[in-house]
Protein backbone atom coordinates (compact mmCIF):
# COMPACT_ATOMS: atom_id res chain seq x y z
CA UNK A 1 -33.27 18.71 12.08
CA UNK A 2 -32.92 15.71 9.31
CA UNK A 3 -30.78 13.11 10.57
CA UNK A 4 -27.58 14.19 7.88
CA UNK A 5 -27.60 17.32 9.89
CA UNK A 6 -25.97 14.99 12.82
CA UNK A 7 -23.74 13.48 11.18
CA UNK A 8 -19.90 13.29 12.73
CA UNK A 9 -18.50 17.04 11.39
CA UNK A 10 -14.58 15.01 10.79
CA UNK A 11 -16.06 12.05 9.11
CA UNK A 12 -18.31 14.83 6.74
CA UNK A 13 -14.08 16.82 5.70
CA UNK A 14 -13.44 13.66 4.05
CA UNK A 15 -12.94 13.09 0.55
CA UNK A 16 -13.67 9.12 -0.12
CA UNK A 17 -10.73 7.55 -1.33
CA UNK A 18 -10.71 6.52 -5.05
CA UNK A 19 -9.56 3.28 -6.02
CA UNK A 20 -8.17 2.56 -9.14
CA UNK A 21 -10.91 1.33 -11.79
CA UNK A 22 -11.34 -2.14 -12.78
CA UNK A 23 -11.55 -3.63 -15.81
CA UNK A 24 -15.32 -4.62 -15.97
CA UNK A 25 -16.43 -1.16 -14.78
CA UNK A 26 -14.43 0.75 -17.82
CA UNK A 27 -15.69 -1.31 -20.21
CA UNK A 28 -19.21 -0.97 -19.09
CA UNK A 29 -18.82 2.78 -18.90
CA UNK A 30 -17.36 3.35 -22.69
CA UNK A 31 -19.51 0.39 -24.02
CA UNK A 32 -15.92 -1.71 -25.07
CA UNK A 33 -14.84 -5.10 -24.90
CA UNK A 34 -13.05 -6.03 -21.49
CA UNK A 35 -11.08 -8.79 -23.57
CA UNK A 36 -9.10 -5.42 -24.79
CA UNK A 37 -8.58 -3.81 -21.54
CA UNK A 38 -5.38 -3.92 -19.67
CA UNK A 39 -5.19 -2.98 -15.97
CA UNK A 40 -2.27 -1.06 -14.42
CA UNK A 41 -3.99 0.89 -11.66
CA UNK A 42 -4.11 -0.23 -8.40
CA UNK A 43 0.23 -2.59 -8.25
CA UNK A 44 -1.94 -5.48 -8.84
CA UNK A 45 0.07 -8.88 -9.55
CA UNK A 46 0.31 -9.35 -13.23
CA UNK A 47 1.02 -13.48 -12.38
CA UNK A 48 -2.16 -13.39 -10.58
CA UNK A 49 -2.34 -15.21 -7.03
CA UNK A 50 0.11 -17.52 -6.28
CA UNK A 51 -0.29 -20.92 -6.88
CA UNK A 52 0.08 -22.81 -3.59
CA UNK A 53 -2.35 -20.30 -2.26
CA UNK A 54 -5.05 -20.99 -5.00
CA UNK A 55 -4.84 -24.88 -4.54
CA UNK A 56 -5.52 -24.43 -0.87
CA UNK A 57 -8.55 -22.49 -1.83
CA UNK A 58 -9.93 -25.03 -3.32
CA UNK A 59 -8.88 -27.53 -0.87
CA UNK A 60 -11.51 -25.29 2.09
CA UNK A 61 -13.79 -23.73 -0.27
CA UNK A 62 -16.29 -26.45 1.32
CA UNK A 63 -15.49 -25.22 4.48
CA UNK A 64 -17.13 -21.37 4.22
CA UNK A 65 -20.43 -21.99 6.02
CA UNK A 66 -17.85 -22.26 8.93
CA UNK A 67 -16.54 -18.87 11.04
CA UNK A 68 -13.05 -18.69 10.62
CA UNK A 69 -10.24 -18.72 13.91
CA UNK A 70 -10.69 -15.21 15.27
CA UNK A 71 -7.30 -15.69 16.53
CA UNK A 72 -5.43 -16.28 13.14
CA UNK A 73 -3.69 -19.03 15.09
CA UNK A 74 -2.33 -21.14 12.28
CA UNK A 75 -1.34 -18.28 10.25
CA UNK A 76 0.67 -16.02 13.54
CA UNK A 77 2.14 -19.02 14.54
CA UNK A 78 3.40 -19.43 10.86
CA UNK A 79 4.31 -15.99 10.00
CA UNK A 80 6.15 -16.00 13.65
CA UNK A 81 8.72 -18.54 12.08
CA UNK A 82 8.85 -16.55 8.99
CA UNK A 83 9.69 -13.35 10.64
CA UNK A 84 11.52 -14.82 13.97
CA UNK A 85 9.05 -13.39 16.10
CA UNK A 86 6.58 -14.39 18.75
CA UNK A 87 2.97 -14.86 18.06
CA UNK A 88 2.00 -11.79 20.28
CA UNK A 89 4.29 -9.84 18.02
CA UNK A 90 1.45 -9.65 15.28
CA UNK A 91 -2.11 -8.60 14.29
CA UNK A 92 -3.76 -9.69 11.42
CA UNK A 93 -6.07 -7.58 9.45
CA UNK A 94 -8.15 -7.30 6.30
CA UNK A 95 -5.25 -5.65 4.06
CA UNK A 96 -3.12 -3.59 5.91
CA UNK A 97 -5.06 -0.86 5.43
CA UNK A 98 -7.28 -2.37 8.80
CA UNK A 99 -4.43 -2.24 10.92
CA UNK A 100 -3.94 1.24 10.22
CA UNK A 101 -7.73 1.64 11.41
CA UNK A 102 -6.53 0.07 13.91
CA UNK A 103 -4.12 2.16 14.95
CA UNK A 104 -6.40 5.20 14.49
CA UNK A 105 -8.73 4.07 17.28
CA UNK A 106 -5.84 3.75 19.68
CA UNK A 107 -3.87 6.54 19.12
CA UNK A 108 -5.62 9.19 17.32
CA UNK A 109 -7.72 11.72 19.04
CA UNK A 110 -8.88 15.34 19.55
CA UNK A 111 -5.81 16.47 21.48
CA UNK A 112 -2.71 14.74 19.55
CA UNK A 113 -1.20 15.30 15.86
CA UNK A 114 -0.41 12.78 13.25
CA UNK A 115 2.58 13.51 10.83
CA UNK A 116 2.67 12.27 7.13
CA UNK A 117 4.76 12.95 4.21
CA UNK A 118 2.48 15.45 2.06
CA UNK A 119 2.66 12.49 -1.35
CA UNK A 120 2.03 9.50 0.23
CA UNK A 121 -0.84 6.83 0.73
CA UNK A 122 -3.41 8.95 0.90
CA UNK A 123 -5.37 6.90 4.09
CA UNK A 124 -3.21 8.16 6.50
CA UNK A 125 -4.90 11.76 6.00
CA UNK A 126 -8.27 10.31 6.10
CA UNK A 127 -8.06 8.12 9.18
CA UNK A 128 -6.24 11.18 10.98
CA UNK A 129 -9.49 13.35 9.92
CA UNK A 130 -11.21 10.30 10.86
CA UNK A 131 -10.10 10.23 14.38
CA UNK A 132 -10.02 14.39 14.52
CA UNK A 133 -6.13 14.18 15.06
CA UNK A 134 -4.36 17.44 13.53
CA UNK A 135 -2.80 15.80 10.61
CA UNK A 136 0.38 17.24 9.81
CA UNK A 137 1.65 16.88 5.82
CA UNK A 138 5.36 17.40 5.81
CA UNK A 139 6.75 18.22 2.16
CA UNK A 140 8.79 16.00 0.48
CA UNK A 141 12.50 16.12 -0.65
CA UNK A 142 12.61 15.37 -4.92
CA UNK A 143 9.38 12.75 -3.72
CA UNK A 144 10.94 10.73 -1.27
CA UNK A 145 10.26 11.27 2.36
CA UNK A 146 12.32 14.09 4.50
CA UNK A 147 13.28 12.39 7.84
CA UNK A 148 14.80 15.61 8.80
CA UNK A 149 12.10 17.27 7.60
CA UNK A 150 9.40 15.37 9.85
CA UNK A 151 11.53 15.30 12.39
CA UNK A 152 11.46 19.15 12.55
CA UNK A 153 7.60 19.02 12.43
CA UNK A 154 7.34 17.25 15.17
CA UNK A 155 4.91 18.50 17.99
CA UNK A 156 4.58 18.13 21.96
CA UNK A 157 1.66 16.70 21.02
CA UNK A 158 2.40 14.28 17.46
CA UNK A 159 1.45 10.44 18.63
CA UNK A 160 1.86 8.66 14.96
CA UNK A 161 4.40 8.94 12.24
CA UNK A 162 3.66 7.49 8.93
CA UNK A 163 6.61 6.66 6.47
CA UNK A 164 5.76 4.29 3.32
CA UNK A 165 8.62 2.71 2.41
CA UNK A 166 8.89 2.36 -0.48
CA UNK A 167 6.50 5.47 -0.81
CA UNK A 168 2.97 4.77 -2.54
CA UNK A 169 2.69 6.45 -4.93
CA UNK A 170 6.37 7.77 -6.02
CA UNK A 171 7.64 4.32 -5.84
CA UNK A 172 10.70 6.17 -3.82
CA UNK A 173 12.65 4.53 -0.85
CA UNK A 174 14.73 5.98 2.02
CA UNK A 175 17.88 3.94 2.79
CA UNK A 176 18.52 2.08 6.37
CA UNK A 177 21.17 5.24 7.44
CA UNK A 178 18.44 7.57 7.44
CA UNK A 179 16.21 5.35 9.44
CA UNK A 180 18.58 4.49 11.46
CA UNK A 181 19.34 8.19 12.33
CA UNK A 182 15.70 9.44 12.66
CA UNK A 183 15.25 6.59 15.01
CA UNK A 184 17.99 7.55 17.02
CA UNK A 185 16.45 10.95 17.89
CA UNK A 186 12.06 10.39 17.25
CA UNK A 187 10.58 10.97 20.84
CA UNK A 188 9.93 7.60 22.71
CA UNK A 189 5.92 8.77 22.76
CA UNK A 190 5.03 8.27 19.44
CA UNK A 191 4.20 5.15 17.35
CA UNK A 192 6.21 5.05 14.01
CA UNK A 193 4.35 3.08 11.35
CA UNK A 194 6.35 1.73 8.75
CA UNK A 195 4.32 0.78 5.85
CA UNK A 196 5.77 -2.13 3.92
CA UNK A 197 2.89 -3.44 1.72
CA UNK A 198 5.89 -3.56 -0.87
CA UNK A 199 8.44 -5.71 1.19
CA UNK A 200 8.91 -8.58 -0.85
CA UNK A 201 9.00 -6.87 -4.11
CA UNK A 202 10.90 -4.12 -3.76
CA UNK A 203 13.71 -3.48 -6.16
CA UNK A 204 17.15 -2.65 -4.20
CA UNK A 205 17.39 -2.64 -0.52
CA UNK A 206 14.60 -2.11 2.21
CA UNK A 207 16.09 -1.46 5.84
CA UNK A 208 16.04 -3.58 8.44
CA UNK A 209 13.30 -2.06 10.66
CA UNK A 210 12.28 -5.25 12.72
CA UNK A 211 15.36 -4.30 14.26
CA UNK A 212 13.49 -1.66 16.17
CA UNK A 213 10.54 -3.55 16.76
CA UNK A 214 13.31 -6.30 18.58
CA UNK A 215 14.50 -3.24 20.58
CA UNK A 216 11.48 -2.24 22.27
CA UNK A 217 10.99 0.80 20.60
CA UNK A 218 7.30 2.29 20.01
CA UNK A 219 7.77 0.96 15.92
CA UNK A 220 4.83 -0.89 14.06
CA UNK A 221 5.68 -2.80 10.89
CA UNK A 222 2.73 -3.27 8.39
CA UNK A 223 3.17 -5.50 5.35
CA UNK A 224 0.32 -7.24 3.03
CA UNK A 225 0.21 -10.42 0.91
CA UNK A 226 -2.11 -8.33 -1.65
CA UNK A 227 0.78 -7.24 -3.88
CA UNK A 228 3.55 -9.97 -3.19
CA UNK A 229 1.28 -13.15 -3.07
CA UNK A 230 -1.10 -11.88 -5.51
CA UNK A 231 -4.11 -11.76 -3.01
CA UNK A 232 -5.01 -8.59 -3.52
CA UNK A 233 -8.92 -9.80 -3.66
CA UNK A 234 -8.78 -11.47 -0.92
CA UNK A 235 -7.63 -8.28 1.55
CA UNK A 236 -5.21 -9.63 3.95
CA UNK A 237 -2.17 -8.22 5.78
CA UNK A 238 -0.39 -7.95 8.98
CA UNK A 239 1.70 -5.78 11.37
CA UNK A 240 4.09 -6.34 13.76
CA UNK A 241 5.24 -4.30 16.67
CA UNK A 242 5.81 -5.18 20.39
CA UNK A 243 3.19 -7.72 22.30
CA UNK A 244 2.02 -4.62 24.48
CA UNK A 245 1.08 -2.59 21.30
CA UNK A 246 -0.34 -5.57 19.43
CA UNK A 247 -2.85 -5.85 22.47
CA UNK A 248 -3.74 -2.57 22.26
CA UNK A 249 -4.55 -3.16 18.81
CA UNK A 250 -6.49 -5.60 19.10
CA UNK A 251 -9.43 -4.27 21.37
CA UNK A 252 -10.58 -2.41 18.82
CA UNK A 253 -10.60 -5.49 16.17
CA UNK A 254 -13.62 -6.88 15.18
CA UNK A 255 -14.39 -10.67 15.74
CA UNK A 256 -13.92 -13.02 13.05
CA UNK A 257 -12.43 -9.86 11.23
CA UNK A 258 -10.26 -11.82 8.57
CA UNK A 259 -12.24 -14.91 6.63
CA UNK A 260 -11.26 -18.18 6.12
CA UNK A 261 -10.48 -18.49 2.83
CA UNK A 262 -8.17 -15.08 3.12
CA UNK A 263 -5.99 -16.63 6.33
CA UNK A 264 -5.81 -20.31 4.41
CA UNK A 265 -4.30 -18.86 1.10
CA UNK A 266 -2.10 -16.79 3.18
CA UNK A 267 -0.89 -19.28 5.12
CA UNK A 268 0.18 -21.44 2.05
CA UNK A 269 1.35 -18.94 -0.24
CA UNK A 270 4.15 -18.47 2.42
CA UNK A 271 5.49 -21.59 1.21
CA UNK A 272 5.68 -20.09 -2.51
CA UNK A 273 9.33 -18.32 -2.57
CA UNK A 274 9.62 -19.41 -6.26
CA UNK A 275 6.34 -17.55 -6.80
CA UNK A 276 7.64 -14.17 -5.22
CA UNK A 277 11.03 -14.89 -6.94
CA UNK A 278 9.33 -14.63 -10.56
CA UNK A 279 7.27 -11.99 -9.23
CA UNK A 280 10.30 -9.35 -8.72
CA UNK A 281 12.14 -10.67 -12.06
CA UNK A 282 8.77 -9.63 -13.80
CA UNK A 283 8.64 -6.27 -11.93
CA UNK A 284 12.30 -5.84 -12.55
CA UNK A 285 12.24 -6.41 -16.79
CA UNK A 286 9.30 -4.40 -16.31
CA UNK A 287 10.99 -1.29 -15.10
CA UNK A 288 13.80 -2.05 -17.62
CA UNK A 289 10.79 -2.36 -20.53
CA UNK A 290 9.01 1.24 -19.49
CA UNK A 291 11.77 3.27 -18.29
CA UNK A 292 13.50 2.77 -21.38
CA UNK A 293 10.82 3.81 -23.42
CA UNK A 294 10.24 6.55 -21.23
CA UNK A 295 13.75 7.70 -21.67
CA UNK A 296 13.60 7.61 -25.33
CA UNK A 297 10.29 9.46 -24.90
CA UNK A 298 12.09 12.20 -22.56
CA UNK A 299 9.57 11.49 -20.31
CA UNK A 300 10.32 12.35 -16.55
CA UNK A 301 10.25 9.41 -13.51
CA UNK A 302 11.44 8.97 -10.65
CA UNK A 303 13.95 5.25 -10.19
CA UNK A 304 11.22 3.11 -8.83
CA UNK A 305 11.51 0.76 -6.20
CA UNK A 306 8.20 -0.95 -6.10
CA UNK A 307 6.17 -2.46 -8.77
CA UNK A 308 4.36 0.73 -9.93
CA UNK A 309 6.61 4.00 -11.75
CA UNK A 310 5.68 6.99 -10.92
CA UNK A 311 5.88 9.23 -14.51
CA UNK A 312 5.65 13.05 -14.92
CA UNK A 313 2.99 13.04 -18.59
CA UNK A 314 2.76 16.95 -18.27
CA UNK A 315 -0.51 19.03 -18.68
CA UNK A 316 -3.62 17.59 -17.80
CA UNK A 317 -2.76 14.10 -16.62
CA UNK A 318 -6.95 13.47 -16.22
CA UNK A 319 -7.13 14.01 -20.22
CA UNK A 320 -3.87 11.62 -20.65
CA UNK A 321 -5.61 9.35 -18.49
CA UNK A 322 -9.20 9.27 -20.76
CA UNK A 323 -7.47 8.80 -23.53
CA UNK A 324 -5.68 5.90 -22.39
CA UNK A 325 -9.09 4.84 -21.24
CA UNK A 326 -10.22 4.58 -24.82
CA UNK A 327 -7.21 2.97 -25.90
CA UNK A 328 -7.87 -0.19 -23.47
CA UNK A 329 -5.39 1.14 -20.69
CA UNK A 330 -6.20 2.25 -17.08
CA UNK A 331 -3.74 3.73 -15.01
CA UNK A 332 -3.93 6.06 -12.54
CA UNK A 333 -4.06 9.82 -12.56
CA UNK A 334 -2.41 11.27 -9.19
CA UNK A 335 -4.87 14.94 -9.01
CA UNK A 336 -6.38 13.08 -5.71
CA UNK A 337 -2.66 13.30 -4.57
CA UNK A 338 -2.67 16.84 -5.70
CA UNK A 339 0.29 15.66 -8.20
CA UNK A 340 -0.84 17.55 -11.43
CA UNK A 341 0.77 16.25 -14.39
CA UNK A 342 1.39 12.61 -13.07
CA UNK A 343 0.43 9.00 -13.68
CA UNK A 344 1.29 5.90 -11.52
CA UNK A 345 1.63 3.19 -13.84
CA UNK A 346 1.61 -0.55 -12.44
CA UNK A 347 4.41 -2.80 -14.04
CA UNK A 348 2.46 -5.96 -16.01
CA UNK A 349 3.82 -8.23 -17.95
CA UNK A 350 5.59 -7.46 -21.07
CA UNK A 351 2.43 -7.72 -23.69
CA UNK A 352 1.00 -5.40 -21.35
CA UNK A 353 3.60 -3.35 -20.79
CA UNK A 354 4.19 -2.48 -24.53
CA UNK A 355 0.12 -1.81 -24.86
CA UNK A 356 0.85 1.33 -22.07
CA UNK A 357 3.93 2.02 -24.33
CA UNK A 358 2.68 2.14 -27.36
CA UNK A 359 -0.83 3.92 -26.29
CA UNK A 360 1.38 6.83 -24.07
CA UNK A 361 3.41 7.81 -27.55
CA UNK A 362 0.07 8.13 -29.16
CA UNK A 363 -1.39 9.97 -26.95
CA UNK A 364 1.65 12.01 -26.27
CA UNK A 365 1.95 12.85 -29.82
CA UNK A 366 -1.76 14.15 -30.87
């Protein structure tokens, strides 16, 4: 037998996750000028990275031939004050998306079940084929997650619940009652994940669920600094939960998993408030600039919440989406999220904002 024939049958059902296309790759692909391009793919910053966090770059960048502190001290100790928490409280990763790795490798096996909302971040479902855990898509109600709905799905056997809040990629958000009352009656044995990549951006009210963590209860609270803090390229994020879960965690982290240069931008761009202040008045004229044009398009969306708007184009989104291409836009076409007939559009800032408008209504029109 070749050695392919051997390879791990759950790892071979998956479907590689597509990112969202940048800039130099179009452009090399259609033979056009990047300088044209505009990016609204992937909830990228539009500010770029913030600017406390790119002077301390500079300040180590002659301190790389070094390994960084395997133990994130600076930066736990740092986000501890931040969050009033203890430093056993949290686990760093590389993005977010590690810790839910992370989490796999602890909790997700052969014999247990992992429930998701069927339109959400579509690494849940991977990881849970990953891990060969029965994943368990639970429809949504008008795209925002059904608590009573997952609730109901529920099995003897269901160790992880996955809720995105606000949900990547309808941009939708469940309010702090319904939390509240799906927390009151979730079974003590299962690990709820609530992923907050959004937190500091999001438009209207997130709940309160640190509460939960501060309670004891079996709750794990990811957020990131890629689309707050604008270091998306850097791939940095957190979670926190109790210190007996955080240990868990982190047997199966690697050594020296974040790098130095990621934790030191982090750990200053904490101190830029003002940054994430002009960040969410940018995402909020944003949503004012599209939706309105959408509206006088009679184009379908759901009220975002994040910085990305989740718009129903009709037919076939994939042809929408190459035609946009051409015109110097990249968004992102949701058929991987088997959501025919809809883009997720990023919010940029206004120049680039009216460049999406003005290419959708031609493309709309031929």
């Amino acid at each position: 037998m070749a050695l392919l024939d051997y390879i791990n049958k759950d790892i071979d059902k998956i479907t590689p996750y597509s990112t969202g296309k940048r800039i130099d790759e179009v452009a090399r692909e259609l033979g056009l000028n990047p300088v044209h391009f505009v990016k609204l793919a992937s909830n990228e910053c539009p500010l770029g990275p913030s600017p406390k966090a790119v002077e301390a770059i500079k300040k180590f960048a002659a301190e790389v031939h070094r390994y960084p502190d395997g133990s994130a001290f600076l930066l736990k100790n740092k986000l501890a004050e931040h969050l009033s928490v203890t430093p056993d409280q949290l686990i760093i990763g590389t993005g977010s998306n590690e810790i839910i790795e992370f989490i796999g490798h602890c909790f997700m096996n052969k014999n247990n079940s992992t429930v998701m909302s069927k339109h959400s971040f579509a690494i849940y479902k991977i990881l849970a084929i990953m891990f060969g855990s029965e994943y368990i898509e639970v429809p949504m109600n008008k795209f925002t997650h059904d608590l009573e709905a997952i609730l109901k799905n529920i099995k003897e056997d269901t160790r992880v619940i996955f809720i995105c809040n606000p949900n990547n990629p309808t941009s939708t958000i469940v309010s702090e009652n319904e939390i509240d009352n799906f927390m009151n009656r979730v079974p003590d044995d299962i690990l709820v994940v609530f992923d907050e990549a959004y937190k500091e951006i999001t438009q209207g009210q997130l709940p309160d669920t640190l509460k939960y963590v501060n309670k004891g209860k079996n709750v794990i609270v990811l957020r990131s600094f890629s689309k707050s803090y604008g270091l998306a390229g850097l791939r940095i994020g957190y979670g926190i939960s109790s210190p007996e879960i955080i240990h868990a965690l982190n047997k199966s982290r690697q050594p020296f998993n974040v790098n130095l240069l990621a934790q030191i931008a982090a750990l200053h761009a904490l101190d830029d408030q003002e940054f994430i202040e002009k960040s969410k008045e940018t995402y909020r004229l944003g949503i004012e600039q599209i939706t309105k044009a959408c509206d006088s398009m009679n184009i379908e969306y759901e009220q975002p919440h994040a910085n990305f708007i989740f718009i129903k184009v009709g037919g076939d989104e994939q042809k929408i989406y190459s035609k946009l291409l051409n015109k110097g836009v990249i968004v992102r076409p949701l058929n991987g999220y088997n959501l025919p007939g809809y883009i997720r559009v990023s919010i940029g800032t206004k120049k680039e904002n009216e460049k999406f408008i003005k290419s959708l209504k031609e493309v709309l029109n031929k």
